[in-house]
PDB file of N, CA and C in Angstrom:
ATOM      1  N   UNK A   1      71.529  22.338 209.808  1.00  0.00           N
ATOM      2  CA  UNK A   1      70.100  22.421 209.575  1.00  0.00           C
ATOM      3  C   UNK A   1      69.377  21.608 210.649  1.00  0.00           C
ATOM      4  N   UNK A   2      68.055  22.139 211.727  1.00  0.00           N
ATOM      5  CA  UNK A   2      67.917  21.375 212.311  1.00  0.00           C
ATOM      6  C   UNK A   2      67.004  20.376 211.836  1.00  0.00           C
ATOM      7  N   UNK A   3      66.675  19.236 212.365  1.00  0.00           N
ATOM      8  CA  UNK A   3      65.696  18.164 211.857  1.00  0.00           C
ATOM      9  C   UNK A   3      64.640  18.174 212.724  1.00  0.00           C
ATOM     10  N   UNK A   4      63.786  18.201 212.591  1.00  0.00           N
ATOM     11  CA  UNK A   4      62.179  17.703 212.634  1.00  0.00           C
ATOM     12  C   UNK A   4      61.855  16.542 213.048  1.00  0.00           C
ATOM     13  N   UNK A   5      61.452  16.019 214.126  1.00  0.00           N
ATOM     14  CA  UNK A   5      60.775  14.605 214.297  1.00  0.00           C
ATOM     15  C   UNK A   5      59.117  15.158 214.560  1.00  0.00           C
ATOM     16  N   UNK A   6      58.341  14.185 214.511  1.00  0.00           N
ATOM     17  CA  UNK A   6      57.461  14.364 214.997  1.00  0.00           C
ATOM     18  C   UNK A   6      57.000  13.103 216.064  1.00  0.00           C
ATOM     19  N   UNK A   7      57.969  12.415 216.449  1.00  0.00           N
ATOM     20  CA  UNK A   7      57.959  11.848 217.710  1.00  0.00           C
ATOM     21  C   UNK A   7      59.364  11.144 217.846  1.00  0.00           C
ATOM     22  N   UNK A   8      59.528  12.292 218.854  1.00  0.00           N
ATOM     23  CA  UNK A   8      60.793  12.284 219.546  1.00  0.00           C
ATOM     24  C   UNK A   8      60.998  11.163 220.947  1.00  0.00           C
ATOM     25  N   UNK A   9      59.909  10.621 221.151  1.00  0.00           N
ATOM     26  CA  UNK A   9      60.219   9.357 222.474  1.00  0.00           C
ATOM     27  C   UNK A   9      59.690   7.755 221.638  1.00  0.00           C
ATOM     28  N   UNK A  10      61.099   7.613 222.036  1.00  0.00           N
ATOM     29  CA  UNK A  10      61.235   5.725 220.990  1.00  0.00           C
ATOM     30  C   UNK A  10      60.286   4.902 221.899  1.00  0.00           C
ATOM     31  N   UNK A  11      59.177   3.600 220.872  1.00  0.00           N
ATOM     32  CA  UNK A  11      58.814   2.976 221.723  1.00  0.00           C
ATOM     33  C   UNK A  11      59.569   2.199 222.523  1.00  0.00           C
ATOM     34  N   UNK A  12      59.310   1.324 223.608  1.00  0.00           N
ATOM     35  CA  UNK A  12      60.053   0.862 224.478  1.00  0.00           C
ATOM     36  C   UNK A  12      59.533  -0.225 224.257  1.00  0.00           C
ATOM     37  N   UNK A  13      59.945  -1.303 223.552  1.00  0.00           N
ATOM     38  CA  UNK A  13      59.451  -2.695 223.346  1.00  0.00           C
ATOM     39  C   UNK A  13      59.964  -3.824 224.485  1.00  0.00           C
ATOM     40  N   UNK A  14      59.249  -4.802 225.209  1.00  0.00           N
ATOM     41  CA  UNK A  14      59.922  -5.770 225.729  1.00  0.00           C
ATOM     42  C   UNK A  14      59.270  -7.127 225.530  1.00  0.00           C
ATOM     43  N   UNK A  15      59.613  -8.138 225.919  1.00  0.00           N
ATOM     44  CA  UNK A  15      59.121  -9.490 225.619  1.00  0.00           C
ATOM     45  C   UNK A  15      59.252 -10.199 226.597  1.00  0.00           C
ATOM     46  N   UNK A  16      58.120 -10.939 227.314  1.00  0.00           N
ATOM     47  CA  UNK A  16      58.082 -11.608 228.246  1.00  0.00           C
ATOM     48  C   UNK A  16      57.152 -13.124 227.840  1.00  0.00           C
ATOM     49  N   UNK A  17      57.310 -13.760 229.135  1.00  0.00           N
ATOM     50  CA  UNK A  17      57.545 -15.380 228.525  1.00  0.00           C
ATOM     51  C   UNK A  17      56.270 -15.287 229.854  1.00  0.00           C
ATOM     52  N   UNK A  18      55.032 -16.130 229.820  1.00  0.00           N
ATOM     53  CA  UNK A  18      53.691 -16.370 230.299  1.00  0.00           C
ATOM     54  C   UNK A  18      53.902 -18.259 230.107  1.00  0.00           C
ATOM     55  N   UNK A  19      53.754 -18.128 231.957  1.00  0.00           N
ATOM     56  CA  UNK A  19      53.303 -20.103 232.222  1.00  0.00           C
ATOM     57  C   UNK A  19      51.937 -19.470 232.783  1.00  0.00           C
ATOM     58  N   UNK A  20      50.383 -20.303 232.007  1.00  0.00           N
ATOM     59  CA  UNK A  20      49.440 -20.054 232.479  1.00  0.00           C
ATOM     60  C   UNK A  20      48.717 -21.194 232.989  1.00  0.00           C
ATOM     61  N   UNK A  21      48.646 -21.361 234.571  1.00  0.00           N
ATOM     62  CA  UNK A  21      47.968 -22.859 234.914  1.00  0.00           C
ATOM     63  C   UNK A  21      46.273 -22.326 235.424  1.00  0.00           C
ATOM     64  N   UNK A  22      45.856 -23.482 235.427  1.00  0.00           N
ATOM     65  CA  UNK A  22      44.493 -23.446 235.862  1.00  0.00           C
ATOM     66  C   UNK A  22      43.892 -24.567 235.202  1.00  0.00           C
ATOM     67  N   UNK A  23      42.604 -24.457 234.477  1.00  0.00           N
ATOM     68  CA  UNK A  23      41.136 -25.099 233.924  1.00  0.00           C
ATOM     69  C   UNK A  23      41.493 -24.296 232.404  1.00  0.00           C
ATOM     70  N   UNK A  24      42.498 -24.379 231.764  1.00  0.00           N
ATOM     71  CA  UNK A  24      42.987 -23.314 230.448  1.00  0.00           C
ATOM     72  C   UNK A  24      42.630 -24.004 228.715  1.00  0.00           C
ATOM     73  N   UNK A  25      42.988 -25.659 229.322  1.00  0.00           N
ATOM     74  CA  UNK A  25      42.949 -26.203 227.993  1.00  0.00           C
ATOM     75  C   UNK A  25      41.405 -26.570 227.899  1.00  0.00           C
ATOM     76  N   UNK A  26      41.011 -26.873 226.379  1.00  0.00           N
ATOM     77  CA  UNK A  26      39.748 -27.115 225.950  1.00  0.00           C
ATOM     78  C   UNK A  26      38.381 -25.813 226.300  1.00  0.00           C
ATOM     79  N   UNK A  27      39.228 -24.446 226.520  1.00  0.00           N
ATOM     80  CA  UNK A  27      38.085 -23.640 226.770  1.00  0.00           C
ATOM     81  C   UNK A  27      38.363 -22.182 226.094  1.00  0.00           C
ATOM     82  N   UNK A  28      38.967 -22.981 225.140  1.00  0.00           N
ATOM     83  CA  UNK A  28      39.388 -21.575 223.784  1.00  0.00           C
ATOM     84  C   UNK A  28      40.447 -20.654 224.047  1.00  0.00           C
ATOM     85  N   UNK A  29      40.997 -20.782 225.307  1.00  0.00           N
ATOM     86  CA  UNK A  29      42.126 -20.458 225.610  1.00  0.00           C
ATOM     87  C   UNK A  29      43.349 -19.522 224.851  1.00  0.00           C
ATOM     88  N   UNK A  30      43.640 -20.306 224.049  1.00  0.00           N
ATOM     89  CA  UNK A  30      44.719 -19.796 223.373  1.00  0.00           C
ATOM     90  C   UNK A  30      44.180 -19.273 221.980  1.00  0.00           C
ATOM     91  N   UNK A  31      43.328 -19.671 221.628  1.00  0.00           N
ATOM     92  CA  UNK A  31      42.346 -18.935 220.521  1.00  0.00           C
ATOM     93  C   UNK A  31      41.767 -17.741 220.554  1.00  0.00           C
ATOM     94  N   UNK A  32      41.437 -17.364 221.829  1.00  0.00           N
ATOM     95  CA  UNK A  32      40.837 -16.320 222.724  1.00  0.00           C
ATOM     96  C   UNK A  32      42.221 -15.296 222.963  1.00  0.00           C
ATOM     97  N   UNK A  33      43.151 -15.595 223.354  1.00  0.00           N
ATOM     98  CA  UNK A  33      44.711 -14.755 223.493  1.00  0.00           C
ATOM     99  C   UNK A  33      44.968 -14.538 222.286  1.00  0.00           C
ATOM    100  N   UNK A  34      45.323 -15.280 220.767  1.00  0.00           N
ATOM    101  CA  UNK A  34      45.282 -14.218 219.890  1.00  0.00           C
ATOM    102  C   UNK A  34      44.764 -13.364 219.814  1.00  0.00           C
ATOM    103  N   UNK A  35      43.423 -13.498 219.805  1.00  0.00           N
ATOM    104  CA  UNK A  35      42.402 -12.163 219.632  1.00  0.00           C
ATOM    105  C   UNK A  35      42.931 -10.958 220.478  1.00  0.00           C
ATOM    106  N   UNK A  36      42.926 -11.327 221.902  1.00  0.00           N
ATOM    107  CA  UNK A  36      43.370 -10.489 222.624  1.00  0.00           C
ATOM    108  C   UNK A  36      45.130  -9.846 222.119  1.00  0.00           C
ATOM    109  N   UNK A  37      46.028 -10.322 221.925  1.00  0.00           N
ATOM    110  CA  UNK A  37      46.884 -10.287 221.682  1.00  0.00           C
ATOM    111  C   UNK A  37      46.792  -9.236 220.403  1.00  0.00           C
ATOM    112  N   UNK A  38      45.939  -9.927 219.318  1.00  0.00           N
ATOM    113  CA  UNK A  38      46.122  -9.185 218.312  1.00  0.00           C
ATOM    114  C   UNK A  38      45.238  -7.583 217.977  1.00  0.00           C
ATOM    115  N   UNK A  39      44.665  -7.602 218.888  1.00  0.00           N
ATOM    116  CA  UNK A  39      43.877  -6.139 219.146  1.00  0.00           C
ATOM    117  C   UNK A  39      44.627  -5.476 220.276  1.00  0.00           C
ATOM    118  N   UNK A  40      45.776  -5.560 220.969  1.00  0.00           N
ATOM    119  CA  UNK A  40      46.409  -4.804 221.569  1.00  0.00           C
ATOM    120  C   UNK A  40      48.183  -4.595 220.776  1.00  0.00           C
ATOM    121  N   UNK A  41      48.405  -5.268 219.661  1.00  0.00           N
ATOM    122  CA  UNK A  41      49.290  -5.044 218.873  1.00  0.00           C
ATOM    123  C   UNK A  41      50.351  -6.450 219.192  1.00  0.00           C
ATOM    124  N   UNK A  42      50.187  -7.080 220.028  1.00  0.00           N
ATOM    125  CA  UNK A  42      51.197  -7.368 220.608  1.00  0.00           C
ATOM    126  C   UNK A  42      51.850  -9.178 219.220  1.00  0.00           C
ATOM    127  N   UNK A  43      53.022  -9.249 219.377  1.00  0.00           N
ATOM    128  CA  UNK A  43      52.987 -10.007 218.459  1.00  0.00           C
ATOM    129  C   UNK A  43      53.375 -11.700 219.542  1.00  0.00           C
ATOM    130  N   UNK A  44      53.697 -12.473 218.551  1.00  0.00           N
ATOM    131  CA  UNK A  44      54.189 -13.452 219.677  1.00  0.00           C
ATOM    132  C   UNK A  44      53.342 -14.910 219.471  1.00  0.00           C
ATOM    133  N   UNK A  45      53.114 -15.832 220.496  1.00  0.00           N
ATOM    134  CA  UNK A  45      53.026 -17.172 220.101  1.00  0.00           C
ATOM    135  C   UNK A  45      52.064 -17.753 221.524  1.00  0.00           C
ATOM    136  N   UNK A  46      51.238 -18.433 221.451  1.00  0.00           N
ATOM    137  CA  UNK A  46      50.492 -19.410 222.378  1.00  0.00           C
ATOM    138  C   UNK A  46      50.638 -20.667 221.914  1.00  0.00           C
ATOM    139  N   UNK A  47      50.637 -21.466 223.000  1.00  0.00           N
ATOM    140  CA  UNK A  47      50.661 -22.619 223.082  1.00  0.00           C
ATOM    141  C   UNK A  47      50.045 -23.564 224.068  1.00  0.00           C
ATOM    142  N   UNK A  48      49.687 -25.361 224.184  1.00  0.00           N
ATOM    143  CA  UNK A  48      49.503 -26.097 225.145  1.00  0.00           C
ATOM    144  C   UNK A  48      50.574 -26.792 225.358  1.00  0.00           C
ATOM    145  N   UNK A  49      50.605 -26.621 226.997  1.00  0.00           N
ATOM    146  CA  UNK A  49      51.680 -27.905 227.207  1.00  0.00           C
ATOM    147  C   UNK A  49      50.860 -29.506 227.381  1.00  0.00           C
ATOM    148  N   UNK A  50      51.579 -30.388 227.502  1.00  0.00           N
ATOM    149  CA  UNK A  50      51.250 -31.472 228.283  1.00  0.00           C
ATOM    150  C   UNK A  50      51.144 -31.398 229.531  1.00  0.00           C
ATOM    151  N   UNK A  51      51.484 -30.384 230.046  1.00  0.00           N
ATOM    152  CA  UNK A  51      51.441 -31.136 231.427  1.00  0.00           C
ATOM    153  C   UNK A  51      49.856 -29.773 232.150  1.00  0.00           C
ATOM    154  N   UNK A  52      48.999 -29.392 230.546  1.00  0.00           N
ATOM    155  CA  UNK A  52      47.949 -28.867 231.054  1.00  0.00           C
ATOM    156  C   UNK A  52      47.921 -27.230 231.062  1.00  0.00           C
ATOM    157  N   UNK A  53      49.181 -27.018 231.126  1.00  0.00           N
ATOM    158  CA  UNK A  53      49.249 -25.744 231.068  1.00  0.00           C
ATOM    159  C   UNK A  53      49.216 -24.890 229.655  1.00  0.00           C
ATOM    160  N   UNK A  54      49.538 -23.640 229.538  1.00  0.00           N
ATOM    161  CA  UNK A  54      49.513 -22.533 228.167  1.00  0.00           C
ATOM    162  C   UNK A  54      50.550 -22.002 228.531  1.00  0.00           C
ATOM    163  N   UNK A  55      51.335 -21.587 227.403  1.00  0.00           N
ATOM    164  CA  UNK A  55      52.981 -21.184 227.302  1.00  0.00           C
ATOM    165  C   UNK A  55      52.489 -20.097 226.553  1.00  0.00           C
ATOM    166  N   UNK A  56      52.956 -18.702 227.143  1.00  0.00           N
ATOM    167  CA  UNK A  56      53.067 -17.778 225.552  1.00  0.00           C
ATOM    168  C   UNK A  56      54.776 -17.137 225.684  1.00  0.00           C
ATOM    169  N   UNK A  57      54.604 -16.750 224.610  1.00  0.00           N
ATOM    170  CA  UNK A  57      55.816 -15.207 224.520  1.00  0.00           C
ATOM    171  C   UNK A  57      54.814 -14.154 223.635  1.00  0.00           C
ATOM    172  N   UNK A  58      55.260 -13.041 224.548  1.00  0.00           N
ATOM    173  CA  UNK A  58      54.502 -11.289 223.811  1.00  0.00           C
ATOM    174  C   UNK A  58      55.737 -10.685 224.195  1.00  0.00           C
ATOM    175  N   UNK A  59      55.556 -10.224 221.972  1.00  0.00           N
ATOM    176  CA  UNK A  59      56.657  -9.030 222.307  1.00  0.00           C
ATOM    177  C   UNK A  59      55.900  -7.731 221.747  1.00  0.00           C
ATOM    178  N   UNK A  60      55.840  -6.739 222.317  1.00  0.00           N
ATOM    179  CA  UNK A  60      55.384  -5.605 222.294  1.00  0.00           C
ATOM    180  C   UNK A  60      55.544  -4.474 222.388  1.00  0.00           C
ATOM    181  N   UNK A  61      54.841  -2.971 222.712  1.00  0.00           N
ATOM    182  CA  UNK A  61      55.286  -1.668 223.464  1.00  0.00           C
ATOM    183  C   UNK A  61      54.515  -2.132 224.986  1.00  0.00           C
ATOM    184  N   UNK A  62      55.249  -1.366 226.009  1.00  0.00           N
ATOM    185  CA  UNK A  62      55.164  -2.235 227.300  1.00  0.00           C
ATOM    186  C   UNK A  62      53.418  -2.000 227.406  1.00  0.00           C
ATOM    187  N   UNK A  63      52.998  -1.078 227.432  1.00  0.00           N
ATOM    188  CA  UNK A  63      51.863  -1.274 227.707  1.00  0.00           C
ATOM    189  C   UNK A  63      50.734  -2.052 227.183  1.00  0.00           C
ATOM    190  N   UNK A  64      50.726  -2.128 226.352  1.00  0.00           N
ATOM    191  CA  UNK A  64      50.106  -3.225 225.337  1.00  0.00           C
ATOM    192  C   UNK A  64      50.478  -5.003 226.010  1.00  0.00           C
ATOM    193  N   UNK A  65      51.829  -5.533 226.020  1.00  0.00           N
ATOM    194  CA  UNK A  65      52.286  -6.083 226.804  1.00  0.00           C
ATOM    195  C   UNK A  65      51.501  -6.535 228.252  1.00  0.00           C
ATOM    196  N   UNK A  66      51.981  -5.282 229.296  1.00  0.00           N
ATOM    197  CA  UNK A  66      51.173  -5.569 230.225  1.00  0.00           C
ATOM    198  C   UNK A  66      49.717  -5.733 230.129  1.00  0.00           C
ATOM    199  N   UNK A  67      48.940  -5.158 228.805  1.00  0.00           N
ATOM    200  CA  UNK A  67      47.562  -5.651 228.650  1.00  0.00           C
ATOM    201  C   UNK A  67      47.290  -6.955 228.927  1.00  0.00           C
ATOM    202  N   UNK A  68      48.122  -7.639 227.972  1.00  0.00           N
ATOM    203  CA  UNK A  68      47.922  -8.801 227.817  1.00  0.00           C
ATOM    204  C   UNK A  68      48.175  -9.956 229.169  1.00  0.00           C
ATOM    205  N   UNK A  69      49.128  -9.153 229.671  1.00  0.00           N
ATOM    206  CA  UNK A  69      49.138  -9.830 231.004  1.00  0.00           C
ATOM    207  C   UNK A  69      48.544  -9.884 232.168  1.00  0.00           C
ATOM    208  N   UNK A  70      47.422  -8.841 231.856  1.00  0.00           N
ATOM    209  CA  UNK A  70      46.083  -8.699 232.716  1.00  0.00           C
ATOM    210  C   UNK A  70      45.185  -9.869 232.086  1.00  0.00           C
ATOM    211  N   UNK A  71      44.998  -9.820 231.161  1.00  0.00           N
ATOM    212  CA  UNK A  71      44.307 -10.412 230.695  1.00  0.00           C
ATOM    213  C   UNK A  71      43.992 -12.119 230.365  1.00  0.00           C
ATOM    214  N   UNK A  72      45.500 -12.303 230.989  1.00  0.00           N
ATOM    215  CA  UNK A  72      45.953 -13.828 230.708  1.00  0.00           C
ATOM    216  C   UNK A  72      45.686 -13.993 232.487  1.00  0.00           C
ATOM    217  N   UNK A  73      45.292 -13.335 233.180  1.00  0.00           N
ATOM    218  CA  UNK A  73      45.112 -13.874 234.328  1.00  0.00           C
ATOM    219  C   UNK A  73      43.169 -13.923 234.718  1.00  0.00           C
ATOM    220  N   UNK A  74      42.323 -13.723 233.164  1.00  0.00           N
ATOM    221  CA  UNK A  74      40.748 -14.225 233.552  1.00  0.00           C
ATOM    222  C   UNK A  74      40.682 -14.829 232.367  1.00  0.00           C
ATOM    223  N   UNK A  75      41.494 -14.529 231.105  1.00  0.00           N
ATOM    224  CA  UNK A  75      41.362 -15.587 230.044  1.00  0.00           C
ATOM    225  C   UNK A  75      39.838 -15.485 229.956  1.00  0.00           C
ATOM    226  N   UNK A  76      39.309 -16.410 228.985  1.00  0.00           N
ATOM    227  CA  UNK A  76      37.882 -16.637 228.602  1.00  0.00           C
ATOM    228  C   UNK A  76      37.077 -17.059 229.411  1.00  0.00           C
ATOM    229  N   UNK A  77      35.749 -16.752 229.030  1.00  0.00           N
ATOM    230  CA  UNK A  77      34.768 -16.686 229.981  1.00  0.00           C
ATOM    231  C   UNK A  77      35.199 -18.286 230.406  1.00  0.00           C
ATOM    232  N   UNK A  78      35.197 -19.287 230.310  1.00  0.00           N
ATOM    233  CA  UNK A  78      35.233 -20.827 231.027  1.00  0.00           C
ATOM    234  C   UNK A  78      35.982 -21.044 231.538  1.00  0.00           C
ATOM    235  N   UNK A  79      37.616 -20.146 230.906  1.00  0.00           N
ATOM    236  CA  UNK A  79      38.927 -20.202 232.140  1.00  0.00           C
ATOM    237  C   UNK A  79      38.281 -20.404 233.429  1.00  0.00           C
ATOM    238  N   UNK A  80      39.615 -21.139 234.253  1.00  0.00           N
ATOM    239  CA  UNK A  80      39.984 -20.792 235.405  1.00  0.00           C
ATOM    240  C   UNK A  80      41.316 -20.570 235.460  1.00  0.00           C
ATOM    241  N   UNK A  81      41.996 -19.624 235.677  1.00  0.00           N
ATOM    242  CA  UNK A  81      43.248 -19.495 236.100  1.00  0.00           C
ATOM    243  C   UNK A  81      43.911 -19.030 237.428  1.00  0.00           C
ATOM    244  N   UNK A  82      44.101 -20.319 237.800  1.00  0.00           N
ATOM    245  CA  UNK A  82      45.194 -20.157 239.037  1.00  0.00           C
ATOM    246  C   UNK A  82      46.923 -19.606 239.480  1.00  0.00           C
ATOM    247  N   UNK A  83      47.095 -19.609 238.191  1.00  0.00           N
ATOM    248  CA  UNK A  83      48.365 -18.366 238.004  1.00  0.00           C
ATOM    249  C   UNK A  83      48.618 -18.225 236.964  1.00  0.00           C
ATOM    250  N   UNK A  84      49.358 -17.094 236.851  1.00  0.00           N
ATOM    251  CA  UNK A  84      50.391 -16.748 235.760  1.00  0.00           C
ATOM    252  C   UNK A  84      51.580 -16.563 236.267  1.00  0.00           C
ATOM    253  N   UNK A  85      52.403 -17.048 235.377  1.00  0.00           N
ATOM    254  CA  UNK A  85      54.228 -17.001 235.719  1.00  0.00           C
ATOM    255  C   UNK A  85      54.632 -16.229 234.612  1.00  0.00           C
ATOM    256  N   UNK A  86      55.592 -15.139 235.041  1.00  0.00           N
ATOM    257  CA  UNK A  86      55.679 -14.130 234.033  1.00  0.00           C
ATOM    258  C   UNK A  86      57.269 -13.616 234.105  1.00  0.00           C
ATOM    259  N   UNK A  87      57.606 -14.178 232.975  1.00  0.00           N
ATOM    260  CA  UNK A  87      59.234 -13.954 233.268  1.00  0.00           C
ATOM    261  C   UNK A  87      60.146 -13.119 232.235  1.00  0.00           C
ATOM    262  N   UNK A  88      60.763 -11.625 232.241  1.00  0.00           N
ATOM    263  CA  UNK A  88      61.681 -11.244 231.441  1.00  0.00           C
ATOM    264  C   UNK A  88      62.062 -12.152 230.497  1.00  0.00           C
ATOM    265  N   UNK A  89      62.190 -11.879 229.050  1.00  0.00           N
ATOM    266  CA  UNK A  89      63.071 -12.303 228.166  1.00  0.00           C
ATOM    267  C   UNK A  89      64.267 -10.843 227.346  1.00  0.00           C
ATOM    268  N   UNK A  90      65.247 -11.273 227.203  1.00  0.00           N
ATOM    269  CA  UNK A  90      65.896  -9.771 227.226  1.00  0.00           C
ATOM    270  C   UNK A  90      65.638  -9.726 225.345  1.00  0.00           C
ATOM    271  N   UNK A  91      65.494 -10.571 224.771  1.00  0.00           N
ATOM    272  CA  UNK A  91      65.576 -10.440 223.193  1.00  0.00           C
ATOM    273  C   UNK A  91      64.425 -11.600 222.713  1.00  0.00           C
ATOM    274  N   UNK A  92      63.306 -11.714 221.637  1.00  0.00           N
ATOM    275  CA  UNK A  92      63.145 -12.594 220.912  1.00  0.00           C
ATOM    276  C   UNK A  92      64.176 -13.682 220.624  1.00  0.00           C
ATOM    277  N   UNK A  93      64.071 -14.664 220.096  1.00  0.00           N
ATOM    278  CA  UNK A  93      65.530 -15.915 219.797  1.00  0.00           C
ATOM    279  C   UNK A  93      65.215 -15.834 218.280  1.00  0.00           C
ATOM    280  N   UNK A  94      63.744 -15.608 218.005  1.00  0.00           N
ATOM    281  CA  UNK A  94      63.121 -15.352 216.345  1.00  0.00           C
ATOM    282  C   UNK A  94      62.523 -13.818 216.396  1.00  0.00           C
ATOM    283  N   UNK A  95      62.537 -13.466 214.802  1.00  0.00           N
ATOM    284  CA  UNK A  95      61.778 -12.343 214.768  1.00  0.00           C
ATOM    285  C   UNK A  95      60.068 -12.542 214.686  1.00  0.00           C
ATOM    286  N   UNK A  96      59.300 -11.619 215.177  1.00  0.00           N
ATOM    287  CA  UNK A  96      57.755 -12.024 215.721  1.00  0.00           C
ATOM    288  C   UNK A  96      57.225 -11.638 214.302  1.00  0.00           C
ATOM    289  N   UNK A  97      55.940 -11.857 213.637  1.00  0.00           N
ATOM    290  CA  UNK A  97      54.760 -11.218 212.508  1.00  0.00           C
ATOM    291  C   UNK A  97      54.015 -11.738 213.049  1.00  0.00           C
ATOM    292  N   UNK A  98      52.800 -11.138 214.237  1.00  0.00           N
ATOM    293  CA  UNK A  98      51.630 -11.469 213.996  1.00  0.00           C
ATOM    294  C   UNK A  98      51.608 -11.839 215.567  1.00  0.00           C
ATOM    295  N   UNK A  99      50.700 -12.645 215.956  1.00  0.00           N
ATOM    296  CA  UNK A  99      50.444 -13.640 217.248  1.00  0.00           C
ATOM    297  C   UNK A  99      49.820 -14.748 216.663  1.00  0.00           C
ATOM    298  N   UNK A 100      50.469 -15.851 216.894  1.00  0.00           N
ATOM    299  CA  UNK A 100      49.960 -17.510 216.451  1.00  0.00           C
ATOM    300  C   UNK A 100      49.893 -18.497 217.097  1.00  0.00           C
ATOM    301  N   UNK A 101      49.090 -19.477 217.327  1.00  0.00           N
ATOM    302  CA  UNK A 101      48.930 -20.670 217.692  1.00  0.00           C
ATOM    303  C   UNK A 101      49.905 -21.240 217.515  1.00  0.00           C
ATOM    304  N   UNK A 102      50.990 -22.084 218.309  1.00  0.00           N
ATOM    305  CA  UNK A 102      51.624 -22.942 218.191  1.00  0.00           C
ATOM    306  C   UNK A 102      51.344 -24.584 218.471  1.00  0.00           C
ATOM    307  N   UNK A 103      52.288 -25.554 218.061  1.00  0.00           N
ATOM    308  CA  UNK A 103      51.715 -26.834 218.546  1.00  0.00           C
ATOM    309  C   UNK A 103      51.653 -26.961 219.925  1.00  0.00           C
ATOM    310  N   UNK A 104      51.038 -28.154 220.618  1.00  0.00           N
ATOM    311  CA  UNK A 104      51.606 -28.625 221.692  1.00  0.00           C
ATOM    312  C   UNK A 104      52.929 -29.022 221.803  1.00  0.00           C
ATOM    313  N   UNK A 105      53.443 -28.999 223.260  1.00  0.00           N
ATOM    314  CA  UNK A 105      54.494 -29.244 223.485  1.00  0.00           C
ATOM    315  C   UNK A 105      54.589 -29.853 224.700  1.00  0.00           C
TER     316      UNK A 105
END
């Protein structure tokens, strides 16, 4: 008997790891990337470092993904960002629900 899909191409999920330097902390930053994050589906975690910078992981469908990685390079209107470092992760280490604020680190 044959079977029926009605979508036959699997999403293609990946997860990548974001070092964001610049003028990032104290300008809503990572408050501003949920939002973003969470209106493009993407799930995953922001954070501040000490040493000034914003840490994320987004795991997603790639395009959504790469949204976000456009987007982490003008950040909020007060950003300044002078780079993004954007590095493959081949698996989550946890399973994702949502996009959240994490502590500093």
């Amino acid at each position: 008997m044959p079977q029926s899909s009605s979508n036959t191409t699997p999403t293609i999920t990946i997860t990548r790891h974001l070092l964001i330097r610049g003028r990032v902390q104290g300008v809503s930053y990572r408050w501003s990337m949920v939002q973003a994050a969470q209106q493009r589906g993407v799930q995953g975690w922001v954070r501040n470092r000490r040493d000034g910078s914003v840490e994320a992981l987004a795991t997603g469908p790639v395009e959504a993904v790469q949204s976000l990685i456009d987007w982490a390079h003008q950040g909020p209107a007060h950003a300044r960002v002078d780079g993004v470092e954007v590095c493959n992760v081949s698996e989550p280490a946890e399973p994702r629900a949502g996009f959240v604020q994490r502590d500093t680190v």
